[in-house]
C-alpha atoms as a PDB file:
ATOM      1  CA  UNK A   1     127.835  37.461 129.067  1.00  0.00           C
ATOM      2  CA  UNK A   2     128.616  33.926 130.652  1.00  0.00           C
ATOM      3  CA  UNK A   3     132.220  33.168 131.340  1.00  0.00           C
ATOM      4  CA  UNK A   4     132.452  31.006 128.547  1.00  0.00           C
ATOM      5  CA  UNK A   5     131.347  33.696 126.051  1.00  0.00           C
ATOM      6  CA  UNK A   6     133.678  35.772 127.672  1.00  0.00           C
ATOM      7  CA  UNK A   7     136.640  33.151 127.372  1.00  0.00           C
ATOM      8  CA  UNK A   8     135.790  32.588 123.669  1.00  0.00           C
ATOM      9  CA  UNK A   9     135.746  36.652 123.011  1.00  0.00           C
ATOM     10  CA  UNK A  10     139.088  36.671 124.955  1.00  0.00           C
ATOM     11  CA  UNK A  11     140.399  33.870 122.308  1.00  0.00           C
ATOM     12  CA  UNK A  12     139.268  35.755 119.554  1.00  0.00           C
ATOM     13  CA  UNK A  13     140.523  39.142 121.042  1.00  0.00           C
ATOM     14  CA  UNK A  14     144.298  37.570 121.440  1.00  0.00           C
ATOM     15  CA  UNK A  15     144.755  35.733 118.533  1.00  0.00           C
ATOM     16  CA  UNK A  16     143.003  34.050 115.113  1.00  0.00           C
ATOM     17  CA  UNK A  17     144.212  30.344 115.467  1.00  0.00           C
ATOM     18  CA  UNK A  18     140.987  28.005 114.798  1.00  0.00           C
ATOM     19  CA  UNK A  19     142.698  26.509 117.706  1.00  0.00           C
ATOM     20  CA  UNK A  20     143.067  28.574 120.391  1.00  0.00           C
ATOM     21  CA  UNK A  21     139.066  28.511 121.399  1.00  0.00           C
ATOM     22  CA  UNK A  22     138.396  24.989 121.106  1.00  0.00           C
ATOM     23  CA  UNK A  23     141.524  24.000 123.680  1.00  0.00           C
ATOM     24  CA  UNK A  24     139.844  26.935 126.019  1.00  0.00           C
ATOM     25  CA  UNK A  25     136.288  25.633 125.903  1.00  0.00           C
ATOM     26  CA  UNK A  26     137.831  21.757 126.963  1.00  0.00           C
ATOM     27  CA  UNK A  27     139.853  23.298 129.864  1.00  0.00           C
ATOM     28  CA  UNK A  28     136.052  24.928 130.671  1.00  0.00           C
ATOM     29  CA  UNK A  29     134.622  21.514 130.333  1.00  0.00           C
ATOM     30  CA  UNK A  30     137.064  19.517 132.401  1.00  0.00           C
ATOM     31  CA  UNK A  31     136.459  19.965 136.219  1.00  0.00           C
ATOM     32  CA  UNK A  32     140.632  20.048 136.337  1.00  0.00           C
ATOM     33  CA  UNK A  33     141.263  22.076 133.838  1.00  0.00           C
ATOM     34  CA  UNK A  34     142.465  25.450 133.849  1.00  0.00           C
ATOM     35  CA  UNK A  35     141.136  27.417 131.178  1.00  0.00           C
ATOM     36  CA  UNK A  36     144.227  30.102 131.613  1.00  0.00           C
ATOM     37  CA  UNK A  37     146.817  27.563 131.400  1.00  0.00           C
ATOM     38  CA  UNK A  38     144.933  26.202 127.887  1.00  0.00           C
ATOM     39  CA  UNK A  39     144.920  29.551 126.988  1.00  0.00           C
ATOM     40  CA  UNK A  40     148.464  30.422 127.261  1.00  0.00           C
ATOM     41  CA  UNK A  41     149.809  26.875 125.657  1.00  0.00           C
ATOM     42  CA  UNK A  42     147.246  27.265 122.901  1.00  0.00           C
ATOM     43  CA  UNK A  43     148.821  31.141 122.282  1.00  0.00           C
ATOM     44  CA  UNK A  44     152.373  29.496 122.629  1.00  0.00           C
ATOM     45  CA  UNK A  45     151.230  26.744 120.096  1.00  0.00           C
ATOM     46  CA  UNK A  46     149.712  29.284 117.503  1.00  0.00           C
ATOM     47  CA  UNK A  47     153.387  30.668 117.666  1.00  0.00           C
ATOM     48  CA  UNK A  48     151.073  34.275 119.184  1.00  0.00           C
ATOM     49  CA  UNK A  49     153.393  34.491 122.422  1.00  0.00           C
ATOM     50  CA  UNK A  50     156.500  35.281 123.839  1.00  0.00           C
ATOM     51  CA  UNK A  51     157.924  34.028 127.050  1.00  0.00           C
ATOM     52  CA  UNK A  52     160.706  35.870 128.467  1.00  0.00           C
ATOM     53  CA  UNK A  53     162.609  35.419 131.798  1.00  0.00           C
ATOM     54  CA  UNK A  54     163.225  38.726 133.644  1.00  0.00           C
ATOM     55  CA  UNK A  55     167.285  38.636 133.030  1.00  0.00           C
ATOM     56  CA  UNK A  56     166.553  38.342 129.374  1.00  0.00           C
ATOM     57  CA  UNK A  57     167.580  41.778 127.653  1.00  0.00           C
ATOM     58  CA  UNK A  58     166.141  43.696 124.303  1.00  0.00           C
ATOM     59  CA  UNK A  59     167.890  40.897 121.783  1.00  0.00           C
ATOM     60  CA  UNK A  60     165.724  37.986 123.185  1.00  0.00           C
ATOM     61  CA  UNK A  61     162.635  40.139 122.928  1.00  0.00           C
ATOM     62  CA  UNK A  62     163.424  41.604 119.600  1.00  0.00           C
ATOM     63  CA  UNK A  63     163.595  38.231 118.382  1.00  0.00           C
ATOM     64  CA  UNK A  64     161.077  36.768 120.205  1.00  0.00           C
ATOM     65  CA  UNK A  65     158.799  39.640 118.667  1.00  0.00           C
ATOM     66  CA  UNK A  66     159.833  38.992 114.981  1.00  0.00           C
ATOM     67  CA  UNK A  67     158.911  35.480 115.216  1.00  0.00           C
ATOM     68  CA  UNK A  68     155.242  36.344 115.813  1.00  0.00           C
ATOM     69  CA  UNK A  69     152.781  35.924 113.113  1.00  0.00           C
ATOM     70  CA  UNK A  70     151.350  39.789 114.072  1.00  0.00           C
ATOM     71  CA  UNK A  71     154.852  41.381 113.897  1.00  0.00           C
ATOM     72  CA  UNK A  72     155.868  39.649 111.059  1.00  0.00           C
ATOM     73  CA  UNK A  73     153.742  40.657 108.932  1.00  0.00           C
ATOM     74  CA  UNK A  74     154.165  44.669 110.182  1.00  0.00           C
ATOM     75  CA  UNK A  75     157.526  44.522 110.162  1.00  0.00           C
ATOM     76  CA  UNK A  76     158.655  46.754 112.752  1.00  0.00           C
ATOM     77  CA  UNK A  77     161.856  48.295 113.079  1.00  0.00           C
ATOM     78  CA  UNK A  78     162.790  46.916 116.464  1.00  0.00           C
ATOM     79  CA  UNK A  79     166.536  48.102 116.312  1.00  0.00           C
ATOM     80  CA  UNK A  80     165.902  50.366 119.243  1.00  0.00           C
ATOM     81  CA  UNK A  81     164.678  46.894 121.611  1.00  0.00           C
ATOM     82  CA  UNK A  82     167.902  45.794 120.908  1.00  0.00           C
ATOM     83  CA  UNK A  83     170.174  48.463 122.349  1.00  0.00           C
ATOM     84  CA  UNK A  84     168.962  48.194 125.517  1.00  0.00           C
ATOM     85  CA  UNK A  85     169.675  45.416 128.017  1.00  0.00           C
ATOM     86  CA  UNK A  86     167.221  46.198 130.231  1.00  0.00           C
ATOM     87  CA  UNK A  87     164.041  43.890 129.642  1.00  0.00           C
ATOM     88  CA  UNK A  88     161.449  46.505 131.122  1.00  0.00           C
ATOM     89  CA  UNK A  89     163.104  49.087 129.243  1.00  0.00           C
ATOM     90  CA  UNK A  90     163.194  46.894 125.829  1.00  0.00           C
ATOM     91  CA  UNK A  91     159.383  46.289 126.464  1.00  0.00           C
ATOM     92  CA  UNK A  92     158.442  49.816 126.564  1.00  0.00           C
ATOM     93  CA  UNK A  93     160.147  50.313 123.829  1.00  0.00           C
ATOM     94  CA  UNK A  94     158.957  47.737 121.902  1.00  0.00           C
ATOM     95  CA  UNK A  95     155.536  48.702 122.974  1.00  0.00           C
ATOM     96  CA  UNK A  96     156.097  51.876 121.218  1.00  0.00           C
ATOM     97  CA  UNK A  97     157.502  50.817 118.623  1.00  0.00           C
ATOM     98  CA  UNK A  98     154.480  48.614 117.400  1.00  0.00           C
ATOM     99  CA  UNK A  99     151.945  51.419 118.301  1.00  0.00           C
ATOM    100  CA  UNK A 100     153.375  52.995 115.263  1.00  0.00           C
ATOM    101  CA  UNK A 101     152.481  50.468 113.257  1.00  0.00           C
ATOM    102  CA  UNK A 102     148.877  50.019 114.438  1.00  0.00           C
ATOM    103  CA  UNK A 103     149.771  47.268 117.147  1.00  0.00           C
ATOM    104  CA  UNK A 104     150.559  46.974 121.052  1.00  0.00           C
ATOM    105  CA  UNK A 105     152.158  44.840 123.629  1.00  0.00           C
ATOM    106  CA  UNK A 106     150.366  43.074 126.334  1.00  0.00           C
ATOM    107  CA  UNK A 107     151.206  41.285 128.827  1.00  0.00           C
ATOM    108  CA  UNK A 108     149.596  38.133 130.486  1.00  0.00           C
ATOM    109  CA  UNK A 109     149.454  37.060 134.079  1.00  0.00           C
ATOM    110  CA  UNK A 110     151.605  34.595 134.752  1.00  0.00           C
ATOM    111  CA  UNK A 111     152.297  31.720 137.407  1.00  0.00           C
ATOM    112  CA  UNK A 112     156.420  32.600 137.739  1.00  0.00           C
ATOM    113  CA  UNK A 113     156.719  36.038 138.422  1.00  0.00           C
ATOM    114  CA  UNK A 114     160.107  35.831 136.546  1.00  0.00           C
ATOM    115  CA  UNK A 115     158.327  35.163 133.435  1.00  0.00           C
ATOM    116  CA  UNK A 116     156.665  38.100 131.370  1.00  0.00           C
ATOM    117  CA  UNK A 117     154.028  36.342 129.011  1.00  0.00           C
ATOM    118  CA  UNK A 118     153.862  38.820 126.107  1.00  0.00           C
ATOM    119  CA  UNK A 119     151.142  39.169 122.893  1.00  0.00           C
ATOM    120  CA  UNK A 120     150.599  41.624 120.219  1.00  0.00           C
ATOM    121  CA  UNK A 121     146.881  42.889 119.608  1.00  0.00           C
ATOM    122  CA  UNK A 122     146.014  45.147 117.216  1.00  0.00           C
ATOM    123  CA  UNK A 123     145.542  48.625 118.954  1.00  0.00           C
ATOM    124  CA  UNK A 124     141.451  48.364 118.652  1.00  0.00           C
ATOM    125  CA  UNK A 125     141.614  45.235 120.340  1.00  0.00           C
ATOM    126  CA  UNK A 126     143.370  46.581 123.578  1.00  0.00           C
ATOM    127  CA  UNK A 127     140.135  47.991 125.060  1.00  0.00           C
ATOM    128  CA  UNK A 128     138.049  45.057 124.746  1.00  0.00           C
ATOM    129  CA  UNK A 129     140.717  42.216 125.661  1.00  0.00           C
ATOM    130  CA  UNK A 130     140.717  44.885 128.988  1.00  0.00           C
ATOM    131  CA  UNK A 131     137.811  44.809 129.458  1.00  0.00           C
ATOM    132  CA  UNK A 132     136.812  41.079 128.900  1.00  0.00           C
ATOM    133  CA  UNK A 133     140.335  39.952 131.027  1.00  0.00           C
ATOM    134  CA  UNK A 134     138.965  41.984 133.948  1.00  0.00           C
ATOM    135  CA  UNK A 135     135.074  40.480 133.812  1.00  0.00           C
ATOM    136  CA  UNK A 136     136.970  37.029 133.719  1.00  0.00           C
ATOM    137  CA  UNK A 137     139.395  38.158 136.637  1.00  0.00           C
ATOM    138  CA  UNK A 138     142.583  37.544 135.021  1.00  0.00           C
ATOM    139  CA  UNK A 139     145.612  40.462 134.735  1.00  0.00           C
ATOM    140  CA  UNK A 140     146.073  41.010 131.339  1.00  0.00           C
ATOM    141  CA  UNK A 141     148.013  44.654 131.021  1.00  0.00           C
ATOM    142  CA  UNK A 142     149.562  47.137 128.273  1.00  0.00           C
ATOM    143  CA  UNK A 143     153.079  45.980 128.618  1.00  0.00           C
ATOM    144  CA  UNK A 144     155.111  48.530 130.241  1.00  0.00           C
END
């Protein structure tokens, strides 16, 4: 696979927005652009990620969660992300929490190391957006 099938499988992979691929494939195009940085805006855009700063505790990821499109619609008890004010901490939970329901956390690599770039992918997904991040060369992870 050529790196722009594998940028348009990553798209897919992450989220659904008709918009997310075409804003990829320009950053491809341009000779400035950076394909990762269209990536994540076009996530943030389609309302499919959540940006959290490192002193941010378990309410600002609980409610970062339940405004995504994926969680909504599984509706998640995330009680237990709360109660903790420890971010890494809320994540794994969280994390667990949406494995129950068919779902898990990634994160994305990120410029600021004091930002945690998070998305939901069904759990079927996981191995392929892996996969596909690591052909491209980019750190995508299960959030832990």
């Amino acid at each position: 696979m050529d790196d722009e099938a594998l940028w348009e499988r990553l798209c897919g992979l992450l989220d659904d927005d008709e918009l997310l691929w075409p804003s990829v494939q320009a950053a491809l195009e341009d000779p400035e652009g950076d394909p990762w940085d269209a990536l994540l805006t076009g996530l943030d855009d389609a309302g499919a990620l959540a940006s959290l700063e490192a002193e941010d505790t378990g309410m600002e990821l609980a409610d970062a969660l339940a405004q995504l499109p994926r969680v909504f619609r599984l509706q998640p008890d995330l009680g237990a992300v709360n109660d903790t004010d420890d971010l890494a901490d809320a994540i794994r939970e969280a994390d667990r929490v949406l494995a129950e329901h068919g779902a898990r956390l990634l994160s994305l690599e990120s410029e600021d190391d004091g930002v945690h770039e998070l998305v939901v992918v069904p759990d079927e997904a996981v191995g392929p957006v892996l996969e596909t991040a690591e052909a491209l060369e980019r750190r995508i992870a299960i959030a832990d």
